[in-house]
Protein backbone atom coordinates (compact mmCIF):
# COMPACT_ATOMS: atom_id res chain seq x y z
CA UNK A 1 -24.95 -30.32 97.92
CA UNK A 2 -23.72 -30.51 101.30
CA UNK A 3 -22.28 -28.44 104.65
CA UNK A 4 -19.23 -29.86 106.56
CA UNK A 5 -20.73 -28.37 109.67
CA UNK A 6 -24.20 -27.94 110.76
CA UNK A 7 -25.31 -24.15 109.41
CA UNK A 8 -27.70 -23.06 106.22
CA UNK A 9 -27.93 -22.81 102.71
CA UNK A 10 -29.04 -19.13 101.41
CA UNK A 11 -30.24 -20.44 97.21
CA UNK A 12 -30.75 -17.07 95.07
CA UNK A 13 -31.61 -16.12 91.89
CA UNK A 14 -30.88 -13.08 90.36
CA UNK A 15 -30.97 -11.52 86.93
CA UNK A 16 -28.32 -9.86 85.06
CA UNK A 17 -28.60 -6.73 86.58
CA UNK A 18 -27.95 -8.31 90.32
CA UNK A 19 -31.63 -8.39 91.79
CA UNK A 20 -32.65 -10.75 93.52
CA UNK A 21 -35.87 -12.81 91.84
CA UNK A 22 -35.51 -15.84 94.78
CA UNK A 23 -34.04 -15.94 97.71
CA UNK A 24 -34.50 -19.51 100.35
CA UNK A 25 -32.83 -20.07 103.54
CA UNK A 26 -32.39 -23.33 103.84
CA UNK A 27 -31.21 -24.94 107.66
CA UNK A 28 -28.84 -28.32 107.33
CA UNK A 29 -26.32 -30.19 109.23
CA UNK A 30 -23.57 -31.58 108.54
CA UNK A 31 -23.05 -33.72 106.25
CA UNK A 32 -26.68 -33.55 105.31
CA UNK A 33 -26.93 -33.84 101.32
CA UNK A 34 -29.94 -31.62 99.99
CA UNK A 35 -30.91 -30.61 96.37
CA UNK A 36 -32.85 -28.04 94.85
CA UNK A 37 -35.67 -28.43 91.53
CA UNK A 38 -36.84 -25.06 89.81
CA UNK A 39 -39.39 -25.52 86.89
CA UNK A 40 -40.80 -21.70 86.74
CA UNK A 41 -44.05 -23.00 88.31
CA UNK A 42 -42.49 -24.19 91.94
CA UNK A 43 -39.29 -24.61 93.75
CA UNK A 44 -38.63 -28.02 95.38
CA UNK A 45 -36.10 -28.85 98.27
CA UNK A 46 -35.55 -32.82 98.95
CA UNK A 47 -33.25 -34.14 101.51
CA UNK A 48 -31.05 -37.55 101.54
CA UNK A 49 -32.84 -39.87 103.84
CA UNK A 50 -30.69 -42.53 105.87
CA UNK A 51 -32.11 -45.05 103.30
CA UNK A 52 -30.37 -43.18 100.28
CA UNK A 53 -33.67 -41.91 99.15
CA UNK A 54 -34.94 -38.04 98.04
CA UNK A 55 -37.58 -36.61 100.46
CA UNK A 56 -39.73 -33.98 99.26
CA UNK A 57 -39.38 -31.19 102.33
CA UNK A 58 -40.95 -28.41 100.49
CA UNK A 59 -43.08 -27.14 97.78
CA UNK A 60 -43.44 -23.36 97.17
CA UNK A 61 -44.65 -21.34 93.93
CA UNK A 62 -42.05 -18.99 92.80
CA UNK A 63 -41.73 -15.99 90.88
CA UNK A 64 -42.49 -16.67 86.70
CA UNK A 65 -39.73 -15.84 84.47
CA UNK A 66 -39.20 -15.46 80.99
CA UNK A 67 -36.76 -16.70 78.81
CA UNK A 68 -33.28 -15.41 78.87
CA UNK A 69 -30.31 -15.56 81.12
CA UNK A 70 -30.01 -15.79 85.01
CA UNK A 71 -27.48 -15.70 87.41
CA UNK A 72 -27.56 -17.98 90.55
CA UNK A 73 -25.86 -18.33 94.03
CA UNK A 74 -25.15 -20.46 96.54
CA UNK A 75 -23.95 -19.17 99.92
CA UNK A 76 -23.10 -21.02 102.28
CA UNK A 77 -23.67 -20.07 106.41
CA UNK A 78 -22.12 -20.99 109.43
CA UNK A 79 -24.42 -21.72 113.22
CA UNK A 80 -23.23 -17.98 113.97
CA UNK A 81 -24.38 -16.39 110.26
CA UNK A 82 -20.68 -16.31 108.87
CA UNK A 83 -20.47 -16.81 104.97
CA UNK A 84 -18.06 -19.92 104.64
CA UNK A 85 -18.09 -20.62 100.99
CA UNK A 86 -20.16 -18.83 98.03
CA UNK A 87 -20.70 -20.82 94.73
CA UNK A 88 -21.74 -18.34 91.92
CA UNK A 89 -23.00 -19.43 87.63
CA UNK A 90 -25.55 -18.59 85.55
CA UNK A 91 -28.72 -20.77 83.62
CA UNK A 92 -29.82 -20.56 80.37
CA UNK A 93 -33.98 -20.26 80.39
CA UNK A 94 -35.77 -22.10 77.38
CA UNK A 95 -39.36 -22.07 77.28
CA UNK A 96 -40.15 -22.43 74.01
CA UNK A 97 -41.12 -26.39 72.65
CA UNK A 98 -39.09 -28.07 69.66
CA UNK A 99 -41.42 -28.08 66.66
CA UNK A 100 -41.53 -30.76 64.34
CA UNK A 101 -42.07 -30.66 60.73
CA UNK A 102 -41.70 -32.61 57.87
CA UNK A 103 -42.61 -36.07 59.12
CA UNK A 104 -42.41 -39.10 56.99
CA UNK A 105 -42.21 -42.29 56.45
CA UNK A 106 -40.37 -43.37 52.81
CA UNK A 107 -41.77 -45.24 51.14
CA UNK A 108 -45.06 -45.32 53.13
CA UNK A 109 -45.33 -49.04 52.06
CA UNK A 110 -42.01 -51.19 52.48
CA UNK A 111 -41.02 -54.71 51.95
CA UNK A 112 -39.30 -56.49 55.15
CA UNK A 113 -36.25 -58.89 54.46
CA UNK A 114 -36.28 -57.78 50.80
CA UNK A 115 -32.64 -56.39 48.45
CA UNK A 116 -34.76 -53.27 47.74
CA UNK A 117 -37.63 -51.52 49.77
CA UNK A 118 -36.53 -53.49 52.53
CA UNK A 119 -36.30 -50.58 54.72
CA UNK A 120 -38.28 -47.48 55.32
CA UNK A 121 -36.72 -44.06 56.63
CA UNK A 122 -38.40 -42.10 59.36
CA UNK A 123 -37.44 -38.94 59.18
CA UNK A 124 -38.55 -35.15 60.90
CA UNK A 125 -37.06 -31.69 61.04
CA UNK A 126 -36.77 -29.79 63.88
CA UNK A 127 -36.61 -26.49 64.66
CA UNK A 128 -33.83 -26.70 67.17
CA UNK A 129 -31.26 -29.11 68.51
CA UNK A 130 -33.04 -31.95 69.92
CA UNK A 131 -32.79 -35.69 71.03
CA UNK A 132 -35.24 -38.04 69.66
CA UNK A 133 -37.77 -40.96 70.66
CA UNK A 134 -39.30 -42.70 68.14
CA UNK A 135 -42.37 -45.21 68.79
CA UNK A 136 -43.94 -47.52 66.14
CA UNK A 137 -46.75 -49.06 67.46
CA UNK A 138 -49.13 -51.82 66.45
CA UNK A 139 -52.39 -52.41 66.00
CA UNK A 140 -53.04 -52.46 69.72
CA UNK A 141 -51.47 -49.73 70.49
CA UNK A 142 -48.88 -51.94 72.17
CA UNK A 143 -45.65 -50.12 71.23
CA UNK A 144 -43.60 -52.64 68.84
CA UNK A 145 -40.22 -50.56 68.39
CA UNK A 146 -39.12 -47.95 69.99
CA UNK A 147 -35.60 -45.62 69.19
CA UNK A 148 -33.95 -42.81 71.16
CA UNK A 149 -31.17 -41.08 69.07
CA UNK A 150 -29.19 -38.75 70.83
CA UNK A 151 -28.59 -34.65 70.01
CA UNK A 152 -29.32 -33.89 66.58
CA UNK A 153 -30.50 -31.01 64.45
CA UNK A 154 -32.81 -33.10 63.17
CA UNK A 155 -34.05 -36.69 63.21
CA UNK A 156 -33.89 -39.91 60.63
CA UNK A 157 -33.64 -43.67 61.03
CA UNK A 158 -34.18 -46.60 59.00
CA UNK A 159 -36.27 -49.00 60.02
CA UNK A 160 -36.48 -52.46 58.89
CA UNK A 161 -39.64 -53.69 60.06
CA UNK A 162 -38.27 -55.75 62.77
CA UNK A 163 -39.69 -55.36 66.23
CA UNK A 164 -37.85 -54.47 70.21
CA UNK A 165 -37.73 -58.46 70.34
CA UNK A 166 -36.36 -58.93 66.27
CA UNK A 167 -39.80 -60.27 65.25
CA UNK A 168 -41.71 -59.11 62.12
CA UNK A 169 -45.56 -59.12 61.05
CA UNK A 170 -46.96 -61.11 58.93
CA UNK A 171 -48.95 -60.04 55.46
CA UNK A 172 -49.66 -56.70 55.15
CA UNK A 173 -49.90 -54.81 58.27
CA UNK A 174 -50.04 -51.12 58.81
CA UNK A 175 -48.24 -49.72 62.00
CA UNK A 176 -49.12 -45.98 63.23
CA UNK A 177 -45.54 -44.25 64.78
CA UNK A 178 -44.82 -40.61 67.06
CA UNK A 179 -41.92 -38.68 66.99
CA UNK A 180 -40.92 -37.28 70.80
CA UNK A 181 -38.35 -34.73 70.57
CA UNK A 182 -36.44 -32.88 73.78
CA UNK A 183 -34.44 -30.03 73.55
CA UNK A 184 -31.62 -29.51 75.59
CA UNK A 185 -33.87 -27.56 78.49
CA UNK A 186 -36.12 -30.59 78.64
CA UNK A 187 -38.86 -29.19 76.68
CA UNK A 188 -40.59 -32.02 74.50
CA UNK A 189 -43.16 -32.45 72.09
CA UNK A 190 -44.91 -34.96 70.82
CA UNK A 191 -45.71 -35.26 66.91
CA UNK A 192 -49.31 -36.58 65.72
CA UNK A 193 -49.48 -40.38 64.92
CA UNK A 194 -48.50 -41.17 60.97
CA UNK A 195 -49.38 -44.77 59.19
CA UNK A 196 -46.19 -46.93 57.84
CA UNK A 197 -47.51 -50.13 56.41
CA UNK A 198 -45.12 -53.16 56.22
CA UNK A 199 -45.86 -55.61 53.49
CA UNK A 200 -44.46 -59.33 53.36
CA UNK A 201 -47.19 -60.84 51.26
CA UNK A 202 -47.20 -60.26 46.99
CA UNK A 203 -43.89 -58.53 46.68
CA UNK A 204 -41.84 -62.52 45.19
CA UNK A 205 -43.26 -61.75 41.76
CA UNK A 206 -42.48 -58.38 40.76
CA UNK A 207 -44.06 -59.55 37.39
CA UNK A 208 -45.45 -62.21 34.96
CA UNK A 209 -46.45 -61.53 31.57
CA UNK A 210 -47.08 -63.94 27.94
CA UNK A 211 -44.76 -62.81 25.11
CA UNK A 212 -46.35 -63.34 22.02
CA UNK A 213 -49.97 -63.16 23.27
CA UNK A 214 -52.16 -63.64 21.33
CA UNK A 215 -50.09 -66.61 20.96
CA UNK A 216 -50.48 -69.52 18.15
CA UNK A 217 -48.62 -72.50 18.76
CA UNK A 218 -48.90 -72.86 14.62
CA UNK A 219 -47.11 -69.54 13.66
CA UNK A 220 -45.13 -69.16 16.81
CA UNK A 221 -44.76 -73.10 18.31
CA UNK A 222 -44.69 -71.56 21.38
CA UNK A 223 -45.32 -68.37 23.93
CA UNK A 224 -42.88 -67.92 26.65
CA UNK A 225 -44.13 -66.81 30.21
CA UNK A 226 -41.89 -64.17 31.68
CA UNK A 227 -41.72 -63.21 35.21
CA UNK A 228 -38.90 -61.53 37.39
CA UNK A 229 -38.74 -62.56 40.92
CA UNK A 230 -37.92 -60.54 43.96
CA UNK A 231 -36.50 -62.38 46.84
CA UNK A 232 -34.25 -65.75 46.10
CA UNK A 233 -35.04 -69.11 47.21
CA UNK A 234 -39.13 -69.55 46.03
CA UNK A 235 -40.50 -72.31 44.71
CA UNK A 236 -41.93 -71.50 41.94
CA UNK A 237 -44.76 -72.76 39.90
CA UNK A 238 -46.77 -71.66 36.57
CA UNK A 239 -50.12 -73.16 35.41
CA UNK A 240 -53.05 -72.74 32.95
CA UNK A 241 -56.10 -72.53 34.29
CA UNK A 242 -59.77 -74.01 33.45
CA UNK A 243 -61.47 -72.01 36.13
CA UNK A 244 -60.17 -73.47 39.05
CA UNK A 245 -58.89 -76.74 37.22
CA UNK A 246 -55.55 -76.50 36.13
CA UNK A 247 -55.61 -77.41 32.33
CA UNK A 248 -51.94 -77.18 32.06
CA UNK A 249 -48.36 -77.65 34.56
CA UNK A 250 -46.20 -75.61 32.90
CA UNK A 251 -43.46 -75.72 35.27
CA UNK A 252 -43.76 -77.69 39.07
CA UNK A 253 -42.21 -76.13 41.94
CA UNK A 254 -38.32 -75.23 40.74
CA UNK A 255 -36.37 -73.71 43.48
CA UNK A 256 -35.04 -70.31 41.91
CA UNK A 257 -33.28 -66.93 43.10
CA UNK A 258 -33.88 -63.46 42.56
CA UNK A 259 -34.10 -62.40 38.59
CA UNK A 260 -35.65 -62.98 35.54
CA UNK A 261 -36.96 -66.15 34.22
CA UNK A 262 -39.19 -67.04 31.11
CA UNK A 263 -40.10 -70.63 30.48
CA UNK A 264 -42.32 -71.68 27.18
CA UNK A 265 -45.72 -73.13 26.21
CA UNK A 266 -46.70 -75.12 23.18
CA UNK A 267 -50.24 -74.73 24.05
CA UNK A 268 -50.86 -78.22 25.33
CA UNK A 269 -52.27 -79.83 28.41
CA UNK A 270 -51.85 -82.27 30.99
CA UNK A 271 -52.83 -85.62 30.25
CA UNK A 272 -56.21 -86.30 32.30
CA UNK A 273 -57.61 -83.12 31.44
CA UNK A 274 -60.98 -83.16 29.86
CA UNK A 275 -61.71 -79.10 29.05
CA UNK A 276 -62.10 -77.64 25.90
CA UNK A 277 -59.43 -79.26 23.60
CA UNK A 278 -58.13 -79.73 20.12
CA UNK A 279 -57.52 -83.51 20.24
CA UNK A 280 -56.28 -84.07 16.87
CA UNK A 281 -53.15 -81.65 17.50
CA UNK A 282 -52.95 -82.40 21.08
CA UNK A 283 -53.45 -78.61 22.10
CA UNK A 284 -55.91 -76.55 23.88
CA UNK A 285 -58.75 -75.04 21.87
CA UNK A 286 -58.77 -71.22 20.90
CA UNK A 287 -59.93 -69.36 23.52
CA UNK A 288 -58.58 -66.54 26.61
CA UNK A 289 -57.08 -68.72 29.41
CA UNK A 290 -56.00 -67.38 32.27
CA UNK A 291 -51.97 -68.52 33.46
CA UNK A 292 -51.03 -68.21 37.18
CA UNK A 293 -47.99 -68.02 38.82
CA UNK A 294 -47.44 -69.35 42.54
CA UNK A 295 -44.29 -68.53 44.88
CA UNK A 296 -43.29 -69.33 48.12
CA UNK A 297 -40.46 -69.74 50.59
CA UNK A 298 -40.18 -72.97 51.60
CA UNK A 299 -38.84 -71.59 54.99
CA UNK A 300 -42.03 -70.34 55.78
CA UNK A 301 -44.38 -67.16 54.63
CA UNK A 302 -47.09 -66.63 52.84
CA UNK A 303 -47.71 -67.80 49.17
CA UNK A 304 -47.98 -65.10 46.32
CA UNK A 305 -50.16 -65.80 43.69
CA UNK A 306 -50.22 -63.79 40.40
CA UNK A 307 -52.39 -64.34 37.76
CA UNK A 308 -52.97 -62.77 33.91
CA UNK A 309 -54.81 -63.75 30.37
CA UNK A 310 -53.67 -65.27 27.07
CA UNK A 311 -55.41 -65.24 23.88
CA UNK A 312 -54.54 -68.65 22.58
CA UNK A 313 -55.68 -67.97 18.78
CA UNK A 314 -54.08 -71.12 16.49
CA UNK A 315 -57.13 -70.42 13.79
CA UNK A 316 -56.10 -69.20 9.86
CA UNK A 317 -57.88 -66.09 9.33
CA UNK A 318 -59.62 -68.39 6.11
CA UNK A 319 -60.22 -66.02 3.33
CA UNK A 320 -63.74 -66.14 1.37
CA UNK A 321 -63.88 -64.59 -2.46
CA UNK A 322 -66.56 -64.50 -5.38
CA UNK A 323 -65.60 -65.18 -8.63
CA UNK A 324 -63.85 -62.26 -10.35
CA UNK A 325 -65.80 -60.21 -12.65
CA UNK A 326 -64.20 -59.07 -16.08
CA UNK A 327 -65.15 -55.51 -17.83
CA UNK A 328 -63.74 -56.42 -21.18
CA UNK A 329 -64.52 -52.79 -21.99
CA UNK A 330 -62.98 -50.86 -19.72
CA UNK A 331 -60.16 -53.84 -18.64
CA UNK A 332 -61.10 -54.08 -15.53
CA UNK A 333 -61.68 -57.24 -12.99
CA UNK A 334 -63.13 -56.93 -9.86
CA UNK A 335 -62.98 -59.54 -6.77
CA UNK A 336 -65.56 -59.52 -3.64
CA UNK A 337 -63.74 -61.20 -0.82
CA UNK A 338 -64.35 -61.56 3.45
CA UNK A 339 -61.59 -61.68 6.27
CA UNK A 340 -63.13 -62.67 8.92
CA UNK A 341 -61.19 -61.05 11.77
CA UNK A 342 -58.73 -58.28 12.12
CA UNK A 343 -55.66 -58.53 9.97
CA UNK A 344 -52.94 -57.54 7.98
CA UNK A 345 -53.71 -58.09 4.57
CA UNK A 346 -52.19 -57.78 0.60
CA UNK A 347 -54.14 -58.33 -2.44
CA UNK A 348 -52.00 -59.29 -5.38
CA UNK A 349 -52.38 -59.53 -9.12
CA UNK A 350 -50.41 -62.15 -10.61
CA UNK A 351 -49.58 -64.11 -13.77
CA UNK A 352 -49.81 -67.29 -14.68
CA UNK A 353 -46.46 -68.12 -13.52
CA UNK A 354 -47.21 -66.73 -9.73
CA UNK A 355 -45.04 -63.58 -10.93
CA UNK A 356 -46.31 -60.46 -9.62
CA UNK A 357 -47.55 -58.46 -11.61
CA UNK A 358 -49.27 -55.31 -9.34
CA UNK A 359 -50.29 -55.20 -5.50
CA UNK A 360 -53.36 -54.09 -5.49
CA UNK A 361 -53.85 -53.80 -1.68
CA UNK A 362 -51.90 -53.78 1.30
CA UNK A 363 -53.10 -52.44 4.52
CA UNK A 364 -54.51 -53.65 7.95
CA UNK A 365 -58.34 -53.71 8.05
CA UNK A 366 -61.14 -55.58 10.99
CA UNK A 367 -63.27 -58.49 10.02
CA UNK A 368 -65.82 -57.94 7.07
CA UNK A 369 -66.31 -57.84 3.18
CA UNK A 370 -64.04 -56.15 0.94
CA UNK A 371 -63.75 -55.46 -2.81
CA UNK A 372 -59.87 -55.04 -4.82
CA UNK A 373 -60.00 -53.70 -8.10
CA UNK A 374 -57.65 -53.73 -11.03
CA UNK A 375 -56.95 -52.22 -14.42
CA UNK A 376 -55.02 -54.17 -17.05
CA UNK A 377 -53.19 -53.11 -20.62
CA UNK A 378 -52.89 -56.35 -22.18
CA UNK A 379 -55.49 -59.25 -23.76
CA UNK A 380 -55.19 -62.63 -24.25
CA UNK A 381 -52.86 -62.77 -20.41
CA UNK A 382 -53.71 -65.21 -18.22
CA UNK A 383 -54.10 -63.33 -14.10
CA UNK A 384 -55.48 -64.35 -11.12
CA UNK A 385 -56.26 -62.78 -7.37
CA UNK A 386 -53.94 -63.35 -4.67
CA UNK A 387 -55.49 -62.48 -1.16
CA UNK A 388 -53.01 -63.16 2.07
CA UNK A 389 -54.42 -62.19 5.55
CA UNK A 390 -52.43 -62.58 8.48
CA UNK A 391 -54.17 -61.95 12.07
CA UNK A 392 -52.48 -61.00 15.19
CA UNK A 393 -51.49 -64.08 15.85
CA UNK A 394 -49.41 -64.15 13.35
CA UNK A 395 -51.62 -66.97 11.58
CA UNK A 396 -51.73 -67.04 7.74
CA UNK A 397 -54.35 -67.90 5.37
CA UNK A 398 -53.93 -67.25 1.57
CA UNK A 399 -56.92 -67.47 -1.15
CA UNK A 400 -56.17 -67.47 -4.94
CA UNK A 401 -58.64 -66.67 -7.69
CA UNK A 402 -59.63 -68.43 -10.73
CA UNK A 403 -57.60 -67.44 -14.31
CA UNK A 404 -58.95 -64.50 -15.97
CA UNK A 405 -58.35 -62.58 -18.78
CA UNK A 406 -59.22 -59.53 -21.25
CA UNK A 407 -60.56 -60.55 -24.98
């Protein structure tokens, strides 16, 4: 404020009632351009210097007030004590700090540059309107991004990972971040620090798994490897593994998009591979392999590896019996046999045209020795045991008994 002729400034504050909490005389000349600051704890006077800059002139403690509403003045005085001009409002005082609540980051874990979970969204309520900073900062404690958002009950943005200067971490890295809100008095407060982790690295291969495993390139001719992929343009690659040797190529860096893929497997290997094989069929033997699938953008970025087991299981479950026994008294025939792993199996009694004549058995049992027992009503009828086991795999052996009959 300023005088058009050299006089005085009489500041007051009063409350609603009209007495006077503050009162300052203040002497200036014309022209002069002078400005008050009242914080509760001290009231400041600064003058306009000839080089356009605030000069702190005084410094006094004042009265403490409460919250609530105040009237002020400004009177204006002439050299001889005259009241020129009188400038009258009132002033709102807030002492009371914005609280936060409710801070979050969601998801707590996010994906940069990806379709889905590329974002995260801070968010806070607050118990009064407010404007907003909001400071993620790294590892150093350097601050990375920072946000101001303007008047708002309460406060949310979605961030995308990037940084003030548009640049992103690599891998997985795990920022801390503060929430500053000011209410319209200037009160502020400033929240605790809360983690947000950004995470570039495995997030191409959402999944990878073998469908059929156990797999037998016999009963099936082939599994199929299916994976889904989360960002588009990877080069992608699948292998077998022999430890660290790859036994098998199964596909060679193909440039694919986002989706679902599944490509198949016979079961063979790459020529120049000298593991455990089945060299008259050309296949691997039966054992658990581990597969592994590698993706990258060519662009740049790190490589995602994913990895999983097999059970490659192109073995018969070969059936073992003893000769059937015959009760000729009581019509009976008995036959000892032995699966030797888990399967499915069906015991059949049949004639001598392969017509079936009974099942005697039909249920899934593990690996071991096992008797089937039937009763007949005719002599002089030619029978025999059919035993078919089929193992997870889907592999089938089949073991048929000697003739018998009842005299």
């Amino acid at each position: 404020m300023y005088l058009d002729d050299d006089g005085s400034i009489d500041f007051r504050l009063l409350d609603l009632n009209g007495e006077i909490l503050f009162s300052n005389v203040i002497p200036v000349q014309c022209a002069e351009r002078i400005k008050f600051i009242w914080d509760n704890l001290e009231y400041e006077l600064y003058r306009l210097d000839q080089y356009g800059d605030w000069q702190l002139e005084i410094a006094e403690a004042v009265v403490s007030i409460t919250e609530g509403s105040y009237a002020y003045s400004i009177i204006a005085l002439d050299e001889a004590g005259n009241e020129s001009n009188t400038t009258v409002g009132s002033i709102e005082v807030d002492l009371t700090l914005p609280v936060l609540s409710n801070i979050q980051a969601s998801p707590e874990v996010f994906c940069p540059l990806r379709d889905f979970d590329g974002t995260s969204i801070v968010s806070s309520d607050c118990s009064e309107v407010a404007s907003y900073t909001l400071n993620i900062y790294d590892q150093d404690d350097g601050i990375f991004w920072s946000h101001t958002q303007g008047s708002n009950p309460n406060f949310s943005f979605e961030w995308n990972g990037a940084g003030n200067y548009g640049e992103y971490k690599s891998d997985y890295y795990t920022f801390t971040y503060e929430i500053i809100a000011e209410d319209l008095a200037g009160n502020s407060t400033t929240s605790s620090r809360y983690e947000v982790t950004s995470n570039r690295c495995p997030s191409y291969v959402s999944y990878i798994h073998a469908d059929p495993d156990p797999f037998s390139w016999r009963a099936h001719g082939e599994t199929q490897f299916c994976y889904m992929l989360s960002y588009d343009n990877l080069m992608v690659s699948i292998f077998v593994m022999c430890g660290n040797e790859i036994a098998k190529t199964v596909q060679d860096e193909v440039l694919q998009d986002r989706g679902e893929y599944s490509v198949g497997w016979v079961g063979d290997y790459d020529e120049g591979f000298n593991g455990p094989i089945d060299e008259v069929n050309g296949r691997l033997y039966d054992q658990i392999w581990m597969y592994r699938i590698s993706a990258y953008d060519p662009r740049g970025g790190s490589q995602a590896n994913s990895s999983s087991t097999i059970l490659l299981d192109s073995t018969p479950p070969y059936v073992v019996s003893r000769p059937v026994e015959v009760d000729n008294l009581t019509m009976t025939a008995i036959v000892e046999y032995n699966v030797p792993e888990k399967a499915s199996v069906e015991v059949t009694v049949r004639d001598e045209d392969d017509n079936l004549v009974e099942v005697v058995f039909s249920d899934d049992v593990n690996g071991g020795d096992f008797v089937a027992e039937w009763t007949g009503n005719q002599v002089g009828v030619l029978y025999h045991f059919k035993i078919v086991a089929v193992d997870r795999s889907l592999n089938e052996a089949m073991r048929e008994t000697e003739s018998f009959s009842f005299n």
